[in-house]
PDB file of N, CA and C in Angstrom:
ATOM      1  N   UNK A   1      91.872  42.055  35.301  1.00  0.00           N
ATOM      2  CA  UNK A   1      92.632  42.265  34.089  1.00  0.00           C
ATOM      3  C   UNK A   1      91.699  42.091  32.892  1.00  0.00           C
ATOM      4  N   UNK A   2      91.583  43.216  31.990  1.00  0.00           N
ATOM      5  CA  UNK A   2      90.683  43.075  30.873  1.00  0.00           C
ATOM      6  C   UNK A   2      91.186  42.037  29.468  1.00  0.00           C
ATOM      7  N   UNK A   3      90.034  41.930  29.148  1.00  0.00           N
ATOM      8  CA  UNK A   3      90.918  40.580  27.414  1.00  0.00           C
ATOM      9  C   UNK A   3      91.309  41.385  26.692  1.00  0.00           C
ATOM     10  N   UNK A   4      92.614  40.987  25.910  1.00  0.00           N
ATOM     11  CA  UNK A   4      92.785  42.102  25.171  1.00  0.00           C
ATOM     12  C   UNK A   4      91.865  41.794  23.711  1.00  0.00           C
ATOM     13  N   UNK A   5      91.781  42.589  22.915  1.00  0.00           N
ATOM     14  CA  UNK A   5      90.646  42.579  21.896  1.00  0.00           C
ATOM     15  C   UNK A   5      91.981  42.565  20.419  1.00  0.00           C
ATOM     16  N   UNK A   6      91.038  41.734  19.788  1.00  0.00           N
ATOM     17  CA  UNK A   6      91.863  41.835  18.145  1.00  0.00           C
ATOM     18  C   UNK A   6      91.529  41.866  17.071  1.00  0.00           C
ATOM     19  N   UNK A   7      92.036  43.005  16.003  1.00  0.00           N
ATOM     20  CA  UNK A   7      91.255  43.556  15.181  1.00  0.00           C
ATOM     21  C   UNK A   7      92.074  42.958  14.012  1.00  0.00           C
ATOM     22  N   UNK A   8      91.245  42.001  13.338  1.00  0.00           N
ATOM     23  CA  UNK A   8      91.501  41.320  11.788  1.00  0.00           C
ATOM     24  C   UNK A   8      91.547  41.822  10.619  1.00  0.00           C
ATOM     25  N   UNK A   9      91.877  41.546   9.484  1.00  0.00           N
ATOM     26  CA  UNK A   9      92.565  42.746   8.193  1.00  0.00           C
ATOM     27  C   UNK A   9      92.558  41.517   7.458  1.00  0.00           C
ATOM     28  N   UNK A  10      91.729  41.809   6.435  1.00  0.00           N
ATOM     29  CA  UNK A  10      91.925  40.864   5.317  1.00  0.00           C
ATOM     30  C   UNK A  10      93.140  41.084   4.351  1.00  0.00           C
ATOM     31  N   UNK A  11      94.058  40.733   3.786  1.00  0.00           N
ATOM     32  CA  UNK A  11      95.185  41.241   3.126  1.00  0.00           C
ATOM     33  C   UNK A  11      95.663  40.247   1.646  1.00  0.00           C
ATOM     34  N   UNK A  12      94.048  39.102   1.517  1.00  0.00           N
ATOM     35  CA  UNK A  12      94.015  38.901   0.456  1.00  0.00           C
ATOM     36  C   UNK A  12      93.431  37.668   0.470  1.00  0.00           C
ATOM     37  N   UNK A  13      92.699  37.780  -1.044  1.00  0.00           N
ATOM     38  CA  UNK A  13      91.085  36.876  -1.396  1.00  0.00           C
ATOM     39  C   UNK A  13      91.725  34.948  -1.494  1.00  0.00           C
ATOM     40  N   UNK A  14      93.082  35.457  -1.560  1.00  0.00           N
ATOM     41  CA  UNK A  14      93.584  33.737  -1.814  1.00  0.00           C
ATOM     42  C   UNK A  14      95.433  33.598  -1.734  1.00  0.00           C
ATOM     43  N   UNK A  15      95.954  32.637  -1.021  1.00  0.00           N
ATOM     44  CA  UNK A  15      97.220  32.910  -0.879  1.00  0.00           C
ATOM     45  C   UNK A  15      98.095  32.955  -1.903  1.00  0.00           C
ATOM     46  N   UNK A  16      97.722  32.967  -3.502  1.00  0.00           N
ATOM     47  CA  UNK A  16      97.848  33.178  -4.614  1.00  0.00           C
ATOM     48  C   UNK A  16      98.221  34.438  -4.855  1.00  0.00           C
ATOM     49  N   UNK A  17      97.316  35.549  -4.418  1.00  0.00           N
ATOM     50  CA  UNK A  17      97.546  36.740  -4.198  1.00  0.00           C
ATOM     51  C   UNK A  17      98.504  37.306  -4.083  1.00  0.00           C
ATOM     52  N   UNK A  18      99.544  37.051  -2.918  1.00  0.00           N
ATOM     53  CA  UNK A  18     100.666  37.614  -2.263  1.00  0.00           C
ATOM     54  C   UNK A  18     101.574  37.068  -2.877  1.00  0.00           C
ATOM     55  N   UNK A  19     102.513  37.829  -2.873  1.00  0.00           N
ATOM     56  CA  UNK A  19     104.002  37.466  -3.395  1.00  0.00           C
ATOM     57  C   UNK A  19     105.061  37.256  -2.590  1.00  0.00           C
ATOM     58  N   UNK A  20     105.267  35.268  -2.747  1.00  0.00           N
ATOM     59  CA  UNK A  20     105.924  34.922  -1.340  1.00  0.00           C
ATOM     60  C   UNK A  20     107.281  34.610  -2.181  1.00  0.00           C
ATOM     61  N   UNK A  21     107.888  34.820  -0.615  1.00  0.00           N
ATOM     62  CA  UNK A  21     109.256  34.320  -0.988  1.00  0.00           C
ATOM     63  C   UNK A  21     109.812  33.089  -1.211  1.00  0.00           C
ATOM     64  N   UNK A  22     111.210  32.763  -1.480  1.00  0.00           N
ATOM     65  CA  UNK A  22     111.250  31.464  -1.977  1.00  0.00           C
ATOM     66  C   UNK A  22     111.255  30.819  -0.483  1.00  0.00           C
ATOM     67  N   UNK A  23     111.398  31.817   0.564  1.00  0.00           N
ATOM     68  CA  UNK A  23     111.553  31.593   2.177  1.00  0.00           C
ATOM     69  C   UNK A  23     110.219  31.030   3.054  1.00  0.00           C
ATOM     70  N   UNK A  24     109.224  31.387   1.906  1.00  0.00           N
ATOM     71  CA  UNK A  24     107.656  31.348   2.283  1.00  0.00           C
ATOM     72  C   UNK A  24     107.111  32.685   3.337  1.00  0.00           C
ATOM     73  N   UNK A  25     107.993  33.538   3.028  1.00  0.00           N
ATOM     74  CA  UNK A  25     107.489  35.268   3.730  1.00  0.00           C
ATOM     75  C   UNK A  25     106.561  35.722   2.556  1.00  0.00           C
ATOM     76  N   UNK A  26     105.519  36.516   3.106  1.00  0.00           N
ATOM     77  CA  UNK A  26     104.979  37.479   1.889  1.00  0.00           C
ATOM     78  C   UNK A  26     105.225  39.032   2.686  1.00  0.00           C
ATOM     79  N   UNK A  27     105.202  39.950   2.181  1.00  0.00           N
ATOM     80  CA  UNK A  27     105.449  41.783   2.759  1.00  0.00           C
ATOM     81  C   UNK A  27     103.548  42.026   2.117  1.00  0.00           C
ATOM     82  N   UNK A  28     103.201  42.306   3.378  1.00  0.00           N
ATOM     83  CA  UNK A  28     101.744  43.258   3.012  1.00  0.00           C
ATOM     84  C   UNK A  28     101.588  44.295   4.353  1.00  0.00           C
ATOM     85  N   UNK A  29     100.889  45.352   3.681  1.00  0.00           N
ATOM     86  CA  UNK A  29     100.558  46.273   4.176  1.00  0.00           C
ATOM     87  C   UNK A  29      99.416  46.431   4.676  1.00  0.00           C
ATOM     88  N   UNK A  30      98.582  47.185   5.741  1.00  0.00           N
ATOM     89  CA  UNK A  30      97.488  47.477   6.714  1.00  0.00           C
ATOM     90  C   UNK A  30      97.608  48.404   6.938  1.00  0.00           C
ATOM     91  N   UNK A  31      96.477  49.435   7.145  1.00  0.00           N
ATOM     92  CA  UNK A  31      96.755  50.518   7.706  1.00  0.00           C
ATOM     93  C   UNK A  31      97.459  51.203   7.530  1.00  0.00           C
ATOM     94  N   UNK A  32      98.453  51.089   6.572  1.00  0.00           N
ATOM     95  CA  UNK A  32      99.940  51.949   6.453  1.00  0.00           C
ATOM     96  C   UNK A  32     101.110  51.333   6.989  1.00  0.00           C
ATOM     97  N   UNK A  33     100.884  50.392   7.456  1.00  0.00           N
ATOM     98  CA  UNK A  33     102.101  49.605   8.275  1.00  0.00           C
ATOM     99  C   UNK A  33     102.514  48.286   7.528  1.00  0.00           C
ATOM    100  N   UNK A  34     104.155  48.252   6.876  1.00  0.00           N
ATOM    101  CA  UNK A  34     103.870  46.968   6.844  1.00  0.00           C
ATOM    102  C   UNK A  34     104.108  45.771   7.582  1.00  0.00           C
ATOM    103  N   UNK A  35     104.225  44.844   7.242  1.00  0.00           N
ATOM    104  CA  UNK A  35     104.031  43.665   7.821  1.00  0.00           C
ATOM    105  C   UNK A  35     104.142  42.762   7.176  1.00  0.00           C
ATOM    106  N   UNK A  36     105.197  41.171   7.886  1.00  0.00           N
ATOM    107  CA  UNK A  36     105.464  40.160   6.449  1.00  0.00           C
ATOM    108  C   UNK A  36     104.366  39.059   7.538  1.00  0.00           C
ATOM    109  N   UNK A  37     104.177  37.989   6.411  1.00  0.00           N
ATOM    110  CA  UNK A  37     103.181  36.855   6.583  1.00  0.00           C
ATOM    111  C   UNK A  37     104.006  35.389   6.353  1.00  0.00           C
ATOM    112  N   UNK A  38     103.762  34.481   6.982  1.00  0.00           N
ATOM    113  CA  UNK A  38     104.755  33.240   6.793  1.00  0.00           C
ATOM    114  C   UNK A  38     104.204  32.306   7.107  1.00  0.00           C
ATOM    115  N   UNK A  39     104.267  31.491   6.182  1.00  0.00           N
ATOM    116  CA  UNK A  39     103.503  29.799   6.314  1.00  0.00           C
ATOM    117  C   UNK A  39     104.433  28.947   6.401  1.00  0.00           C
ATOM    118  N   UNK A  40     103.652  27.949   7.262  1.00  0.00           N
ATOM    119  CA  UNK A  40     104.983  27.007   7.824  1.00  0.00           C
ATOM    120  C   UNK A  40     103.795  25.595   8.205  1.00  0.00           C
ATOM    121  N   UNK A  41     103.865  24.539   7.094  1.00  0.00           N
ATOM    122  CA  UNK A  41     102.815  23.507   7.448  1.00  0.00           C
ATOM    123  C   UNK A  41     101.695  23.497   7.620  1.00  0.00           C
ATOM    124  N   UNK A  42     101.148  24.689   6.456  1.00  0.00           N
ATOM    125  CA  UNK A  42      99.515  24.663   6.742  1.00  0.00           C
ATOM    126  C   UNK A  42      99.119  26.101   7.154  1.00  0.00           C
ATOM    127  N   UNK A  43     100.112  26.356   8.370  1.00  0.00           N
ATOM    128  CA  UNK A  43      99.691  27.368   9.322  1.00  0.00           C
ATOM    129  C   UNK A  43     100.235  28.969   8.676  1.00  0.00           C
ATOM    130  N   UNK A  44     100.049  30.106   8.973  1.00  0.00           N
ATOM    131  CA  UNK A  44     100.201  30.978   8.509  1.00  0.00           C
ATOM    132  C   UNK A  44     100.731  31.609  10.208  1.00  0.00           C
ATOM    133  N   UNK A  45     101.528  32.903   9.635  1.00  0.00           N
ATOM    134  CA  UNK A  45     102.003  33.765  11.195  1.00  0.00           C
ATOM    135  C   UNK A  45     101.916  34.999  10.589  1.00  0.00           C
ATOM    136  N   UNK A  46     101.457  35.826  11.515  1.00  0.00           N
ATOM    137  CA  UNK A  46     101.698  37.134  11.313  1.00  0.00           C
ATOM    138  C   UNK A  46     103.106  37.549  12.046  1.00  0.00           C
ATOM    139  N   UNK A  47     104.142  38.475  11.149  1.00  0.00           N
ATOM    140  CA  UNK A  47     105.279  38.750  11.945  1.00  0.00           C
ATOM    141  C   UNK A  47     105.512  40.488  12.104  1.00  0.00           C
ATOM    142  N   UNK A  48     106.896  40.939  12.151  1.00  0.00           N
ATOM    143  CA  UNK A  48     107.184  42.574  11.968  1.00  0.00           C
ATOM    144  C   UNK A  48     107.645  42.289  10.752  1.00  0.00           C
ATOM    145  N   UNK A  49     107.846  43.591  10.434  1.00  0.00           N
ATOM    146  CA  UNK A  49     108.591  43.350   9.094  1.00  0.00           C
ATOM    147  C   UNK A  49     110.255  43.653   9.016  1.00  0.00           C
ATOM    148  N   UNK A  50     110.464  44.224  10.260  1.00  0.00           N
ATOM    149  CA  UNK A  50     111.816  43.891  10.363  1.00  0.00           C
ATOM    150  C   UNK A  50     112.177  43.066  11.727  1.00  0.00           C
ATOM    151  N   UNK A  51     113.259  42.228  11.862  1.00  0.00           N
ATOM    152  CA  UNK A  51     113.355  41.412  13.125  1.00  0.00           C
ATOM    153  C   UNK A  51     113.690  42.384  13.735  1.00  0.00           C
ATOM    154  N   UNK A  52     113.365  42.161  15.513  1.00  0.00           N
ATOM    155  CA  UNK A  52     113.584  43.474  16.359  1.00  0.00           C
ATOM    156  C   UNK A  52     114.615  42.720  17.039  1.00  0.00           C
ATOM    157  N   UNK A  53     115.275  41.811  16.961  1.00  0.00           N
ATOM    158  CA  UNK A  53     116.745  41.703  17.163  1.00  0.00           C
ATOM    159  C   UNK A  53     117.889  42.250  16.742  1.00  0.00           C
ATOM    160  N   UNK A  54     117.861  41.425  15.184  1.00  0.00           N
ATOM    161  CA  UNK A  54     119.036  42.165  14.765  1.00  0.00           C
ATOM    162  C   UNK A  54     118.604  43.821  13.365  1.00  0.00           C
ATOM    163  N   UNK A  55     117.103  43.680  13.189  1.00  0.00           N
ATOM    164  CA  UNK A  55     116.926  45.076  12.863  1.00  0.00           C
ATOM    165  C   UNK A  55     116.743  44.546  10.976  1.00  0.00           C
ATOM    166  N   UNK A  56     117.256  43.097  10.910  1.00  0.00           N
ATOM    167  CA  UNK A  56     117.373  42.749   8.895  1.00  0.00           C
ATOM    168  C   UNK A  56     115.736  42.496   8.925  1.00  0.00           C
ATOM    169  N   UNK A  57     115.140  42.526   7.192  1.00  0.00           N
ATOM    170  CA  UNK A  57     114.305  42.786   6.693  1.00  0.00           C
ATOM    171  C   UNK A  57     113.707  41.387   7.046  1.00  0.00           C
ATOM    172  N   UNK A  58     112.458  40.892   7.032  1.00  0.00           N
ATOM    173  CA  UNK A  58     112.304  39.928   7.433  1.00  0.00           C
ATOM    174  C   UNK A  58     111.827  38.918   6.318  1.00  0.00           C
ATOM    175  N   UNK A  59     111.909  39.844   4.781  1.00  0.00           N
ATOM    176  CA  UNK A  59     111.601  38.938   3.892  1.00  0.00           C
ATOM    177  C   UNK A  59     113.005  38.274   3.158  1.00  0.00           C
ATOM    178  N   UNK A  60     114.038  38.807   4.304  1.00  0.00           N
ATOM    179  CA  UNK A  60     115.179  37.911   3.628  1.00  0.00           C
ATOM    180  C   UNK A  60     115.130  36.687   4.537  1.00  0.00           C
ATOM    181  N   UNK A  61     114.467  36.199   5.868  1.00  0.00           N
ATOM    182  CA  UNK A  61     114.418  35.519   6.146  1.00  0.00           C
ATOM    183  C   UNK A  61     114.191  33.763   5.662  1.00  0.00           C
ATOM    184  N   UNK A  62     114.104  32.881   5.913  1.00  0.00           N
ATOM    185  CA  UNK A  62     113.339  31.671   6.020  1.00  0.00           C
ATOM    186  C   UNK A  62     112.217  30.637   6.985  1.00  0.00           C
ATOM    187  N   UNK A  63     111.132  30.151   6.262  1.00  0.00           N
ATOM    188  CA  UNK A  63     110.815  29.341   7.335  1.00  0.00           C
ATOM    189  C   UNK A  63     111.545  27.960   7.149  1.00  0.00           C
ATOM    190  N   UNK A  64     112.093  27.636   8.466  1.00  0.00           N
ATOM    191  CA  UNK A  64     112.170  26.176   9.131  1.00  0.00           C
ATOM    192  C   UNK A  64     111.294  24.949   9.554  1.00  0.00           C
ATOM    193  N   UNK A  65     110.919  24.067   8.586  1.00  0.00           N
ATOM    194  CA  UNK A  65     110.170  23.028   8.996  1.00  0.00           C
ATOM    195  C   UNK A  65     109.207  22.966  10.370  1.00  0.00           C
ATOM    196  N   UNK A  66     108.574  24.630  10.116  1.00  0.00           N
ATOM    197  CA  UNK A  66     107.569  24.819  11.417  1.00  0.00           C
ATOM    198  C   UNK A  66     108.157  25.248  12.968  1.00  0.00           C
ATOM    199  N   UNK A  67     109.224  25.338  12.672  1.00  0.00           N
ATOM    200  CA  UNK A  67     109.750  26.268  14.050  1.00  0.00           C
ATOM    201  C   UNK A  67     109.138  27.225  14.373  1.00  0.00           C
ATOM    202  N   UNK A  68     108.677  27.746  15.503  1.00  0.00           N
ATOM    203  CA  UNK A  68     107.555  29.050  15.868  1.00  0.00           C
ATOM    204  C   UNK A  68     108.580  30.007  15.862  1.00  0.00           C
ATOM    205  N   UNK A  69     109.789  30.107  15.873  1.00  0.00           N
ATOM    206  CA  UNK A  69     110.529  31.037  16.170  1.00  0.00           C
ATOM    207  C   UNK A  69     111.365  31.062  14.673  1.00  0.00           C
ATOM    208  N   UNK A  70     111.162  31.126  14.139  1.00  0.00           N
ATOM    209  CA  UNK A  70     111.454  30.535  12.317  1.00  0.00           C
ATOM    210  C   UNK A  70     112.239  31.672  12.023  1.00  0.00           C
ATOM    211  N   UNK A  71     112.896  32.923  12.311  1.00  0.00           N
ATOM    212  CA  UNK A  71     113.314  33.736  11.416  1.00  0.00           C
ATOM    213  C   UNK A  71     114.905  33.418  11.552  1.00  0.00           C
ATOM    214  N   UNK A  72     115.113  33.074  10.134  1.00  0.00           N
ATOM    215  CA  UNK A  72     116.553  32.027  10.299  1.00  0.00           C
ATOM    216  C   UNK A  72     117.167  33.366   8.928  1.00  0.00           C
ATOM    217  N   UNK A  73     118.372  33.721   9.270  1.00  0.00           N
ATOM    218  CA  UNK A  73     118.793  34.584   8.020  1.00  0.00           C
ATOM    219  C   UNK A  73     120.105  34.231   7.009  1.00  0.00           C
ATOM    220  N   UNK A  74     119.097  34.074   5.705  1.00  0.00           N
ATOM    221  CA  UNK A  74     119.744  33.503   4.399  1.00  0.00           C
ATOM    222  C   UNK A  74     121.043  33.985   4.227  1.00  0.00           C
ATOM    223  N   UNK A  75     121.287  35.311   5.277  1.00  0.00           N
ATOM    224  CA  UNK A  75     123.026  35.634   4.891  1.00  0.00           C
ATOM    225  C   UNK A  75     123.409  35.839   5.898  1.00  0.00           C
TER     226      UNK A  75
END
């Protein structure tokens, strides 16, 4: 079984940069795709930008006091 390989994207010089939510999501784009970003205690996650559960935007979301599974929805 081969490793899978992963290709990094800078998406900004300082977390100042991005425009987060009051949820701690930011929406940035790569490649043409976007994609939201979420800090939770330090740590940062890369997510989708829409949940592939129920399909809502993921910057209406929230983070939870570091839950890995954090997408909790404000409505």
């Amino acid at each position: 079984m081969g490793s899978k390989k992963y290709k990094w994207h800078k998406v900004a010089d300082a977390a100042t940069d991005l425009q987060w939510t009051p949820g701690d999501i930011a929406e940035v784009e790569v490649e043409g795709k976007k994609l939201c970003i979420a800090r939770a205690n330090d740590e940062w996650f890369g997510l989708a930008h829409v949940c592939p559960h129920a399909g809502a935007p993921m910057l209406d979301a929230y983070v939870s006091g570091g839950v890995r599974s954090f997408a909790r929805y404000t409505t």
